[in-house]
PDB file of N, CA and C in Angstrom:
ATOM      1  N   UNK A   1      31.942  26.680 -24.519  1.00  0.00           N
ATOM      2  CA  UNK A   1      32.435  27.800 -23.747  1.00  0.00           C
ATOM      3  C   UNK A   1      32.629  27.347 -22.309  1.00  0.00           C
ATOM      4  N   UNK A   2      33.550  27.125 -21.796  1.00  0.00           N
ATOM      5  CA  UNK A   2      34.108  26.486 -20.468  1.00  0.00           C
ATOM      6  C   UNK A   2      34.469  27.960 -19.681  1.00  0.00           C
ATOM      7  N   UNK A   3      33.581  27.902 -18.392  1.00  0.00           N
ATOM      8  CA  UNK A   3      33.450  28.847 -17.530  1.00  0.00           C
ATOM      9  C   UNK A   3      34.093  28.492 -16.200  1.00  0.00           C
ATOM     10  N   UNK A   4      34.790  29.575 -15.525  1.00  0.00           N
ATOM     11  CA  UNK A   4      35.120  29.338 -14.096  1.00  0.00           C
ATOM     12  C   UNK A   4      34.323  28.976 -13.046  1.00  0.00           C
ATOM     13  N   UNK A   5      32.601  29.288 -13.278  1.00  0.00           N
ATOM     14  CA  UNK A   5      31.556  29.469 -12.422  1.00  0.00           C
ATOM     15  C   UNK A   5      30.632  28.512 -12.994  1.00  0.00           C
ATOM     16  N   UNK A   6      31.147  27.212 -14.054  1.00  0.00           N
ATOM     17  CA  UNK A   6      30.296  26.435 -14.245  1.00  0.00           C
ATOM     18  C   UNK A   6      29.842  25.073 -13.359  1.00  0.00           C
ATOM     19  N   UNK A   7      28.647  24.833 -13.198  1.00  0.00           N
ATOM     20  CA  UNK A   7      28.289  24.256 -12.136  1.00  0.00           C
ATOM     21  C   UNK A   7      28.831  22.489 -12.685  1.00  0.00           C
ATOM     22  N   UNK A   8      29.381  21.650 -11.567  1.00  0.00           N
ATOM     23  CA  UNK A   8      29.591  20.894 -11.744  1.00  0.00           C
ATOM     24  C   UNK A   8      28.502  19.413 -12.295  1.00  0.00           C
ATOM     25  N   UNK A   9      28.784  18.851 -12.985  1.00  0.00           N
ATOM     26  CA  UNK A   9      27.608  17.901 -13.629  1.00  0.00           C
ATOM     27  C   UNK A   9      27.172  18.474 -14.940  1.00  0.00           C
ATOM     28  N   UNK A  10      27.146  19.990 -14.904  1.00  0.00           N
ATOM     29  CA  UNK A  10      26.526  20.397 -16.460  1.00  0.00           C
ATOM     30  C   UNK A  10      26.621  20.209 -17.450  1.00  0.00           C
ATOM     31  N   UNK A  11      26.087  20.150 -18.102  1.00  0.00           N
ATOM     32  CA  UNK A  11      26.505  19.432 -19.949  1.00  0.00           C
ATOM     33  C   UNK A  11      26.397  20.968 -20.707  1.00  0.00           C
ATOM     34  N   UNK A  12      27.624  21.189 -21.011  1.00  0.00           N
ATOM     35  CA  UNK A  12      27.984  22.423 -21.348  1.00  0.00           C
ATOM     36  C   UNK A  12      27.250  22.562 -23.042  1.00  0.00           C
ATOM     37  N   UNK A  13      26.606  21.118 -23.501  1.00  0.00           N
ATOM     38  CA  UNK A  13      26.435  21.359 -24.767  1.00  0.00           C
ATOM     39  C   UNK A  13      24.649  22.302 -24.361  1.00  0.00           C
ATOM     40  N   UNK A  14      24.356  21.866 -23.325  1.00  0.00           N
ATOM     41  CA  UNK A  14      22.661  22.471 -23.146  1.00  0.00           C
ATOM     42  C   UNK A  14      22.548  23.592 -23.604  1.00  0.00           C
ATOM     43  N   UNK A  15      21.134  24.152 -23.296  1.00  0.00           N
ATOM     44  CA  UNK A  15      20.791  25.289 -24.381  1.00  0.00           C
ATOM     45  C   UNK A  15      20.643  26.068 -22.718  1.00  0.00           C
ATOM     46  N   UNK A  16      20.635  27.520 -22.542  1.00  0.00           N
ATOM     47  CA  UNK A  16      20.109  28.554 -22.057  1.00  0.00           C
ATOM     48  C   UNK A  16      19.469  28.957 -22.269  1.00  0.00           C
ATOM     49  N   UNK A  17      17.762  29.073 -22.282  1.00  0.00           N
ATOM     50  CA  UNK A  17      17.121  29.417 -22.823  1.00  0.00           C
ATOM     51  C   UNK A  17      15.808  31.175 -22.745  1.00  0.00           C
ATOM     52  N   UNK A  18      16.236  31.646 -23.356  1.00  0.00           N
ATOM     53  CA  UNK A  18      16.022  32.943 -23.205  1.00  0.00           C
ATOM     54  C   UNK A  18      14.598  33.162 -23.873  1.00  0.00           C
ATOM     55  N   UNK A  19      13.352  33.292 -22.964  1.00  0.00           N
ATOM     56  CA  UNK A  19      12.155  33.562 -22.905  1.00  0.00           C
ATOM     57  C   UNK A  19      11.901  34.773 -23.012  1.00  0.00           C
ATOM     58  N   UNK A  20      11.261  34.976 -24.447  1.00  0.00           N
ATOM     59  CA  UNK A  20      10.332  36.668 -24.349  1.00  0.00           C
ATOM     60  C   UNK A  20       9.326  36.573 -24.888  1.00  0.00           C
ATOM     61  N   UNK A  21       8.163  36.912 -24.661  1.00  0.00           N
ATOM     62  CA  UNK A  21       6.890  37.200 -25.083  1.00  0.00           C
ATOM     63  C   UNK A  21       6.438  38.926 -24.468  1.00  0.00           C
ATOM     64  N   UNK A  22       5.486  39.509 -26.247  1.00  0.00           N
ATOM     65  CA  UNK A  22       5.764  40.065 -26.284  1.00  0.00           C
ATOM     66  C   UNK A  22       3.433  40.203 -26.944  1.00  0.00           C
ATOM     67  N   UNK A  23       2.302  40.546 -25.519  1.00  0.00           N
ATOM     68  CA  UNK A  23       1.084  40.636 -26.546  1.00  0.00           C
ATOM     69  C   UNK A  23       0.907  42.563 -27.032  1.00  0.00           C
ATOM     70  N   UNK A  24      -0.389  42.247 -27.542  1.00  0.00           N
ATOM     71  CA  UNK A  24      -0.526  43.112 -28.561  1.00  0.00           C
ATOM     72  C   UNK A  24      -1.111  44.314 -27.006  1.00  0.00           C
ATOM     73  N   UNK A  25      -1.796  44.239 -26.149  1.00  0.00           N
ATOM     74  CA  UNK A  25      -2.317  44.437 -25.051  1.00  0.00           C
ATOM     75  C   UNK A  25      -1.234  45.009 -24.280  1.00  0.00           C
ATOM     76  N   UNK A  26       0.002  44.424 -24.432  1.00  0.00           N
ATOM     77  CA  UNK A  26       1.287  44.899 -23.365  1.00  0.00           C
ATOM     78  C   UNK A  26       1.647  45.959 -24.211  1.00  0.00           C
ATOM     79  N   UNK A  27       1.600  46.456 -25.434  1.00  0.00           N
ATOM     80  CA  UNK A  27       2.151  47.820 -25.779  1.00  0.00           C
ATOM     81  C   UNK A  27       1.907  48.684 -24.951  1.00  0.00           C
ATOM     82  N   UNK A  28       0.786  49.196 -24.538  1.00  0.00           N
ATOM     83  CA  UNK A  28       0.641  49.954 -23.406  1.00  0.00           C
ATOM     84  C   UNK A  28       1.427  50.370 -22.661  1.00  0.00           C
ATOM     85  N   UNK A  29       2.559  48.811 -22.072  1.00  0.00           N
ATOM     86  CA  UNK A  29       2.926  48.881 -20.563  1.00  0.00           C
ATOM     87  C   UNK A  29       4.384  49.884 -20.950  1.00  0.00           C
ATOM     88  N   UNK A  30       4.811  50.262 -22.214  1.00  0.00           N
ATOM     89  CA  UNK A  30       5.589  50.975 -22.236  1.00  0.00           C
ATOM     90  C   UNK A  30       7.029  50.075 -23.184  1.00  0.00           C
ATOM     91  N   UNK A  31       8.404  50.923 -23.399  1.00  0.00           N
ATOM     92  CA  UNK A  31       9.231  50.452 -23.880  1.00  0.00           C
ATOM     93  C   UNK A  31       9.846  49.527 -23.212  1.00  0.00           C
ATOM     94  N   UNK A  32       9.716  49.187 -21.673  1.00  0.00           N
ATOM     95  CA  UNK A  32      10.737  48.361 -20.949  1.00  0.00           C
ATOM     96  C   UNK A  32      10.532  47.108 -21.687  1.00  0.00           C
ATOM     97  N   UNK A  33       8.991  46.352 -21.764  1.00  0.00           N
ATOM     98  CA  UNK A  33       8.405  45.504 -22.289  1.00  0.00           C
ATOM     99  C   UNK A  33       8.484  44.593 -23.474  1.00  0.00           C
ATOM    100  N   UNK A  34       9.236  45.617 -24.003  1.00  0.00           N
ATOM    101  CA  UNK A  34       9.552  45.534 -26.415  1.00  0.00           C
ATOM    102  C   UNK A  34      10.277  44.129 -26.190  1.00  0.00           C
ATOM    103  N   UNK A  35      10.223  43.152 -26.976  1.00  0.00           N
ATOM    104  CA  UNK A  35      11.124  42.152 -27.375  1.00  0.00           C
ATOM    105  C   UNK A  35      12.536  42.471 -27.727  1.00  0.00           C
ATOM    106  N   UNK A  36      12.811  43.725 -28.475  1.00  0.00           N
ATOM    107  CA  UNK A  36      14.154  44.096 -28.356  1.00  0.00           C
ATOM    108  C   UNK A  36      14.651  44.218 -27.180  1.00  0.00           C
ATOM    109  N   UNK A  37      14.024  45.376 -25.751  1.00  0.00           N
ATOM    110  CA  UNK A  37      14.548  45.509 -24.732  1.00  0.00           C
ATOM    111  C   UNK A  37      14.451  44.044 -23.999  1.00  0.00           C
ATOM    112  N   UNK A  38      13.588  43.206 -23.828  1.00  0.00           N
ATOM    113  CA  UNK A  38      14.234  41.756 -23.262  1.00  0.00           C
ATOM    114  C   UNK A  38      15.191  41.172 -23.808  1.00  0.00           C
ATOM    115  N   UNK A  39      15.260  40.996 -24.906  1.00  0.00           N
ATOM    116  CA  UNK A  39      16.444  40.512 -25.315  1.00  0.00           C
ATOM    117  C   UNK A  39      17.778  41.034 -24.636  1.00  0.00           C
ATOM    118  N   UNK A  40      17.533  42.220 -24.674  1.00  0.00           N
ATOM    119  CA  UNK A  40      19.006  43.075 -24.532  1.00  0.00           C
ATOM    120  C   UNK A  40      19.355  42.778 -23.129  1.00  0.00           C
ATOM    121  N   UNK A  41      18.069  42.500 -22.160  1.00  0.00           N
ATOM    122  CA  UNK A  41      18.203  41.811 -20.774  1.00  0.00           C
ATOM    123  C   UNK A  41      18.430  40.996 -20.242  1.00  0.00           C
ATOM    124  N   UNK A  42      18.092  40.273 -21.156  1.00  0.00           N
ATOM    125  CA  UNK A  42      18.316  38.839 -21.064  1.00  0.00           C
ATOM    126  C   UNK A  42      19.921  38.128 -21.088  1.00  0.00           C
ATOM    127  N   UNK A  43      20.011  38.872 -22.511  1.00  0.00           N
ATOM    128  CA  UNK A  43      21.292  38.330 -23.216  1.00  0.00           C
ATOM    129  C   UNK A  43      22.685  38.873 -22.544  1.00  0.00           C
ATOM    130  N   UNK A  44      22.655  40.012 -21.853  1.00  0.00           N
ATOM    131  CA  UNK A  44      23.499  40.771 -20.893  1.00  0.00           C
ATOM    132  C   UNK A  44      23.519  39.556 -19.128  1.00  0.00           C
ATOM    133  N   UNK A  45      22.405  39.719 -18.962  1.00  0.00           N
ATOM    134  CA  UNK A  45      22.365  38.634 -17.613  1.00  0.00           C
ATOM    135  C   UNK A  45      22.939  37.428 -17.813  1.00  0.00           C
ATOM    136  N   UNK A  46      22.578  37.137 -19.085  1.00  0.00           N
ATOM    137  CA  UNK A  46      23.152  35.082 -19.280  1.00  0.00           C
ATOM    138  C   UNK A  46      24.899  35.400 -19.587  1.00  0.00           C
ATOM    139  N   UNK A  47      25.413  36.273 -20.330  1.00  0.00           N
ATOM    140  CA  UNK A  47      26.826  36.796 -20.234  1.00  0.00           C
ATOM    141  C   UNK A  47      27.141  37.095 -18.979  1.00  0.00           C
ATOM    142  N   UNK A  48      26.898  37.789 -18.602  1.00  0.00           N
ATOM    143  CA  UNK A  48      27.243  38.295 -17.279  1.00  0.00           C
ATOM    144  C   UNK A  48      27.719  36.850 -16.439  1.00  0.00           C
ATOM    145  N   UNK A  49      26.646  36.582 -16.035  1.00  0.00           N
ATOM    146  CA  UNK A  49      26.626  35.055 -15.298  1.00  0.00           C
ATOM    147  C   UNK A  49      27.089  33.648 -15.826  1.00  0.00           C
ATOM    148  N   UNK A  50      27.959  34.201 -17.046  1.00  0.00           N
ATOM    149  CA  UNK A  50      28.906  32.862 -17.759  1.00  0.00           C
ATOM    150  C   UNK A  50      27.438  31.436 -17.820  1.00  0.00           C
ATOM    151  N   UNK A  51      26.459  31.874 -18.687  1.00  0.00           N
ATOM    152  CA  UNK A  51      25.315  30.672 -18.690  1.00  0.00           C
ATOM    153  C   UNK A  51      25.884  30.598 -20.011  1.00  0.00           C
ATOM    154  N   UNK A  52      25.993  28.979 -20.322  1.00  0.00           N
ATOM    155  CA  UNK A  52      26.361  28.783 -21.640  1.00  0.00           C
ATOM    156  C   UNK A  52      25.515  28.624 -22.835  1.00  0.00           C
ATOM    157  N   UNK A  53      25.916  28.821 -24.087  1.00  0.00           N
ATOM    158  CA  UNK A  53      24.601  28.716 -25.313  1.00  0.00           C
ATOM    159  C   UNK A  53      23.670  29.273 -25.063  1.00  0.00           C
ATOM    160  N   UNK A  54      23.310  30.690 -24.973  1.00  0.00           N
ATOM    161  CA  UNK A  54      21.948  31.281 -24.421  1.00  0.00           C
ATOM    162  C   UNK A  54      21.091  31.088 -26.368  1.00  0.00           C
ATOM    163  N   UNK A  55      20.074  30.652 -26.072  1.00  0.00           N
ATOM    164  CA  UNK A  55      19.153  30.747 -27.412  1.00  0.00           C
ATOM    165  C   UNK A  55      17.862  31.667 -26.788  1.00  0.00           C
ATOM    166  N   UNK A  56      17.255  32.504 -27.790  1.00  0.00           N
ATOM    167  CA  UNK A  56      15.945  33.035 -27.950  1.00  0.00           C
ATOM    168  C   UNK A  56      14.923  32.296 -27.672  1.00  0.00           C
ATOM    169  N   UNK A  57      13.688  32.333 -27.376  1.00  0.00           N
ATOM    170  CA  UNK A  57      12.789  31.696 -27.585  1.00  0.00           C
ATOM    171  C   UNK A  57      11.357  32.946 -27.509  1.00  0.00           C
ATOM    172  N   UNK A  58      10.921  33.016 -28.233  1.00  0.00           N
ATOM    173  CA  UNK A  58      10.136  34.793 -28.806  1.00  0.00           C
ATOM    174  C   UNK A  58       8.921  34.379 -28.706  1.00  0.00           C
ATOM    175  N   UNK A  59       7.910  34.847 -28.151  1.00  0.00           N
ATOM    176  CA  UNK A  59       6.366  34.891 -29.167  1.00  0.00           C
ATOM    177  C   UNK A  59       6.118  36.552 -28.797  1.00  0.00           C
ATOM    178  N   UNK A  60       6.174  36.769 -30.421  1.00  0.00           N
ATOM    179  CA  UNK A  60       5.596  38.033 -30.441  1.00  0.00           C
ATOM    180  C   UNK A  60       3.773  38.397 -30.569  1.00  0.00           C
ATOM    181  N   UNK A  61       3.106  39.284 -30.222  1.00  0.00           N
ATOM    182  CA  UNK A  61       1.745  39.447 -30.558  1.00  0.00           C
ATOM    183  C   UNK A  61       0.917  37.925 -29.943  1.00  0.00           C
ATOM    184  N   UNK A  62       1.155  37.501 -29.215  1.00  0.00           N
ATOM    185  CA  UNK A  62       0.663  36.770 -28.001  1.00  0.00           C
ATOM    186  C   UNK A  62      -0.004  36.580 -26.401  1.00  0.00           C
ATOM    187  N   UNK A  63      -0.819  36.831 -26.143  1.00  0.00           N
ATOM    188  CA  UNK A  63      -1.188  36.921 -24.842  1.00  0.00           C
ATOM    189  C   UNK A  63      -0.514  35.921 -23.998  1.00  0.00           C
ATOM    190  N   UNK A  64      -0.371  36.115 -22.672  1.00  0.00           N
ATOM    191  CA  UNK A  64       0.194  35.511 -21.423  1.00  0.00           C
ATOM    192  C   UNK A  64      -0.926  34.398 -20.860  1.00  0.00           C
ATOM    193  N   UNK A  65      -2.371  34.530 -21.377  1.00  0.00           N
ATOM    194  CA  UNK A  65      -3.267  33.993 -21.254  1.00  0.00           C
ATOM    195  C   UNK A  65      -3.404  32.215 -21.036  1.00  0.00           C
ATOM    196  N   UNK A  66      -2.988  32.257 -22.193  1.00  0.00           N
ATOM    197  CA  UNK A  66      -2.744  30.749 -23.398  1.00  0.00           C
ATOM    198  C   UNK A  66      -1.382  30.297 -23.258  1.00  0.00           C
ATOM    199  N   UNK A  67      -1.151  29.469 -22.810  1.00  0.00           N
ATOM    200  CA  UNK A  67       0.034  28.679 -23.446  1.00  0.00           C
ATOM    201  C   UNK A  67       0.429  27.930 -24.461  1.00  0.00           C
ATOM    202  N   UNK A  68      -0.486  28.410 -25.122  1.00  0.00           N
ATOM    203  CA  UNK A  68      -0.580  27.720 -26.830  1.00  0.00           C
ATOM    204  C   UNK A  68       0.146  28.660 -27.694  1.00  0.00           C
ATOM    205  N   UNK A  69       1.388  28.679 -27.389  1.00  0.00           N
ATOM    206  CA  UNK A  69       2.312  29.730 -27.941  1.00  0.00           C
ATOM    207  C   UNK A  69       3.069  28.990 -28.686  1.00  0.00           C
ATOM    208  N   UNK A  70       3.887  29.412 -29.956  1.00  0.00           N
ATOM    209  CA  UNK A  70       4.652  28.619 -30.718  1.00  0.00           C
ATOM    210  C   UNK A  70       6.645  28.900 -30.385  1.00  0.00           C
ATOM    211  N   UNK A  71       6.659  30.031 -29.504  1.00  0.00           N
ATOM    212  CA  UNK A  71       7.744  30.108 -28.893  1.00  0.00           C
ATOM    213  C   UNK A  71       7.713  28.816 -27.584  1.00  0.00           C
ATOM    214  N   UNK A  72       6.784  29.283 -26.844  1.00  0.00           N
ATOM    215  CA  UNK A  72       6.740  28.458 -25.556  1.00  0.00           C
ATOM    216  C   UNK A  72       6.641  26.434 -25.822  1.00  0.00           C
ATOM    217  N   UNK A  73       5.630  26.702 -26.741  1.00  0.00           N
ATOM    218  CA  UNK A  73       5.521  24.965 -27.394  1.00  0.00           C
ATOM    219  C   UNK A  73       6.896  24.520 -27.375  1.00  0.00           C
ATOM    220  N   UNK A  74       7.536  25.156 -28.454  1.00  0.00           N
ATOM    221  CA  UNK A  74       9.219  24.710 -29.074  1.00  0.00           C
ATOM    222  C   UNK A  74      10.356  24.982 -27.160  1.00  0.00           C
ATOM    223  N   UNK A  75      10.362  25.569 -26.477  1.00  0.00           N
ATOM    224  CA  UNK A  75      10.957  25.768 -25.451  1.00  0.00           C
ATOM    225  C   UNK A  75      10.611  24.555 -24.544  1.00  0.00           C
ATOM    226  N   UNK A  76       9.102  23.833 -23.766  1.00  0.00           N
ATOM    227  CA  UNK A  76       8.578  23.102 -23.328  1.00  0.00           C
ATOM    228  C   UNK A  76       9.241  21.789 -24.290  1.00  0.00           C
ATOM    229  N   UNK A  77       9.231  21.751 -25.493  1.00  0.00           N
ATOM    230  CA  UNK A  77       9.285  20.545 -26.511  1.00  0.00           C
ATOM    231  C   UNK A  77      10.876  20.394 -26.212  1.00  0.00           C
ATOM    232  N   UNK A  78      12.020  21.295 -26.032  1.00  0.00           N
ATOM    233  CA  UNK A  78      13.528  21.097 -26.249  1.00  0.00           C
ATOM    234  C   UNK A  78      14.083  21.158 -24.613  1.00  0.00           C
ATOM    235  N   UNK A  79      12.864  21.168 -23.583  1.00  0.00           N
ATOM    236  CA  UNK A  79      13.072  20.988 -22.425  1.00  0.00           C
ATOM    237  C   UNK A  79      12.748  19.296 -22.090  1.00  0.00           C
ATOM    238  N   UNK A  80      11.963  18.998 -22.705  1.00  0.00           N
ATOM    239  CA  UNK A  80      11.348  17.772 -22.363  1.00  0.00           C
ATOM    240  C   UNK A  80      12.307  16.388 -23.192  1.00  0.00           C
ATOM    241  N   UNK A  81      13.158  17.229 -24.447  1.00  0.00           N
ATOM    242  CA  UNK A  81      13.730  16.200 -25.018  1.00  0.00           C
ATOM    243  C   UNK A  81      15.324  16.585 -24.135  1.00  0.00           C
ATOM    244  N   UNK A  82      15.613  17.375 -23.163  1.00  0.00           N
ATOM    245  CA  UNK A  82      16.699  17.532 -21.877  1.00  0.00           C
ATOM    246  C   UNK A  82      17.844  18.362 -22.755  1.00  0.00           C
ATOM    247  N   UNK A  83      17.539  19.364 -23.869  1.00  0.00           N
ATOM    248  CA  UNK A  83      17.740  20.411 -24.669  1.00  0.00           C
ATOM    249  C   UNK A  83      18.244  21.902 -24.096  1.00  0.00           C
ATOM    250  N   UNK A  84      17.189  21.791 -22.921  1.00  0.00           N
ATOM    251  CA  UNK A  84      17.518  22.867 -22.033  1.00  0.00           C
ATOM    252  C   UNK A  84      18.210  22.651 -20.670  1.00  0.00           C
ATOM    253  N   UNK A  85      18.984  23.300 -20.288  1.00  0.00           N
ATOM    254  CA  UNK A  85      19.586  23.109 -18.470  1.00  0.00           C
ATOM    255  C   UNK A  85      19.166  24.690 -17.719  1.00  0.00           C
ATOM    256  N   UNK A  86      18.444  25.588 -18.502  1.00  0.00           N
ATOM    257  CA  UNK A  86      18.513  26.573 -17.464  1.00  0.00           C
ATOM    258  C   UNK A  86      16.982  27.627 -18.139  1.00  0.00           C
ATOM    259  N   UNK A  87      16.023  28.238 -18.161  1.00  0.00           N
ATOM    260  CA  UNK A  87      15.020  29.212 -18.464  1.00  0.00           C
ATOM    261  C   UNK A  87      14.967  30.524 -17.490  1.00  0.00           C
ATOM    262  N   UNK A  88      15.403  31.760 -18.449  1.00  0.00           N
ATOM    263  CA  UNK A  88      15.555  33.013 -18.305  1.00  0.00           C
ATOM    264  C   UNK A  88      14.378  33.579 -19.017  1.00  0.00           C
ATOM    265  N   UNK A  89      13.701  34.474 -17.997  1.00  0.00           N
ATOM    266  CA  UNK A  89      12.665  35.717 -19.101  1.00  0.00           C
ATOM    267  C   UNK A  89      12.721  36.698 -17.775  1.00  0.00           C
ATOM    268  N   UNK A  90      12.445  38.007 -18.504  1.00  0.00           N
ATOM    269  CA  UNK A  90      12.528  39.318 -17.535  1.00  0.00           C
ATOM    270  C   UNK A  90      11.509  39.383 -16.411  1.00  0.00           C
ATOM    271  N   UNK A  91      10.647  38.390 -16.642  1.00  0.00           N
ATOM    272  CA  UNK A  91       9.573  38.255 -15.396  1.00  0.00           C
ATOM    273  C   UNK A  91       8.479  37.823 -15.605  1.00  0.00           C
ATOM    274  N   UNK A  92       7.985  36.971 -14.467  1.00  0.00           N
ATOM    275  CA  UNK A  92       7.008  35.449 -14.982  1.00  0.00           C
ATOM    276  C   UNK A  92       5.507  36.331 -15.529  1.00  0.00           C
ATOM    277  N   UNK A  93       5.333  37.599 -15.599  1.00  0.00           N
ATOM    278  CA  UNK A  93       4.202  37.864 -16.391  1.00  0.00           C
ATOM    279  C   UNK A  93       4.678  37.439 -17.824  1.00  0.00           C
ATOM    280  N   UNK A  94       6.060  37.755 -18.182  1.00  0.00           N
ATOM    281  CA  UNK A  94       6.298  37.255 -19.570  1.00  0.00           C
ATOM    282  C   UNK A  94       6.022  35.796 -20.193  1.00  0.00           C
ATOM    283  N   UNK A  95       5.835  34.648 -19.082  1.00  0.00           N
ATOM    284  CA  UNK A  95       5.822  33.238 -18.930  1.00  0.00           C
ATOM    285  C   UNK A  95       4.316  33.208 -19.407  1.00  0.00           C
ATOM    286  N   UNK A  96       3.726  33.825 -18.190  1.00  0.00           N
ATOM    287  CA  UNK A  96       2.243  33.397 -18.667  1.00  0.00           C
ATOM    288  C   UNK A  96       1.118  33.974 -17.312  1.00  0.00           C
ATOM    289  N   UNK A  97       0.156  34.596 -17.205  1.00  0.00           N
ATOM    290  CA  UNK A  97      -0.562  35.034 -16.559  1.00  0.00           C
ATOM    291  C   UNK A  97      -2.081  34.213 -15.485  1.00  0.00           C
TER     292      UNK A  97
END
């Protein structure tokens, strides 16, 4: 997907990678929070802003605690093999606490 607003040097094949976590503890904080509604935030912002290949990266029923997450592992793991060029989540409590 070749964009007008793509930054020069980028390797258009990279991933965008779209961060949501989602613990059992954050139900509480209400609907903004749901893995559906990040997604829907996410995936609107990375369109919006012509980011190319946006992928998911989920842990549902997970605390922010631990980074022993099997979303975050696989995201860290496809960053480190240079998989990723860009990390999106609705806000760094979602990252990790």
């Amino acid at each position: 997907m070749a964009t007008a607003n793509y930054i020069k040097g980028q390797n258009e094949a990279k991933i965008t990678a779209l961060y949501c976590r989602l613990s059992q503890d954050d139900g509480r904080e209400g609907e903004s929070n749901s893995i559906s509604n990040q997604k829907e935030i996410l995936l609107a912002y990375a369109q919006r802003n012509n980011f190319p290949n946006p992928q998911f990266f989920t842990d549902d029923g997970f605390s922010g605690t631990t980074f022993d997450r099997p979303g975050l592992n696989r995201l860290v793991q496809d960053a480190t093999d240079h998989k990723i060029n860009l990390v999106l989540c609705k806000d760094l409590s979602r990252l990790g606490r």
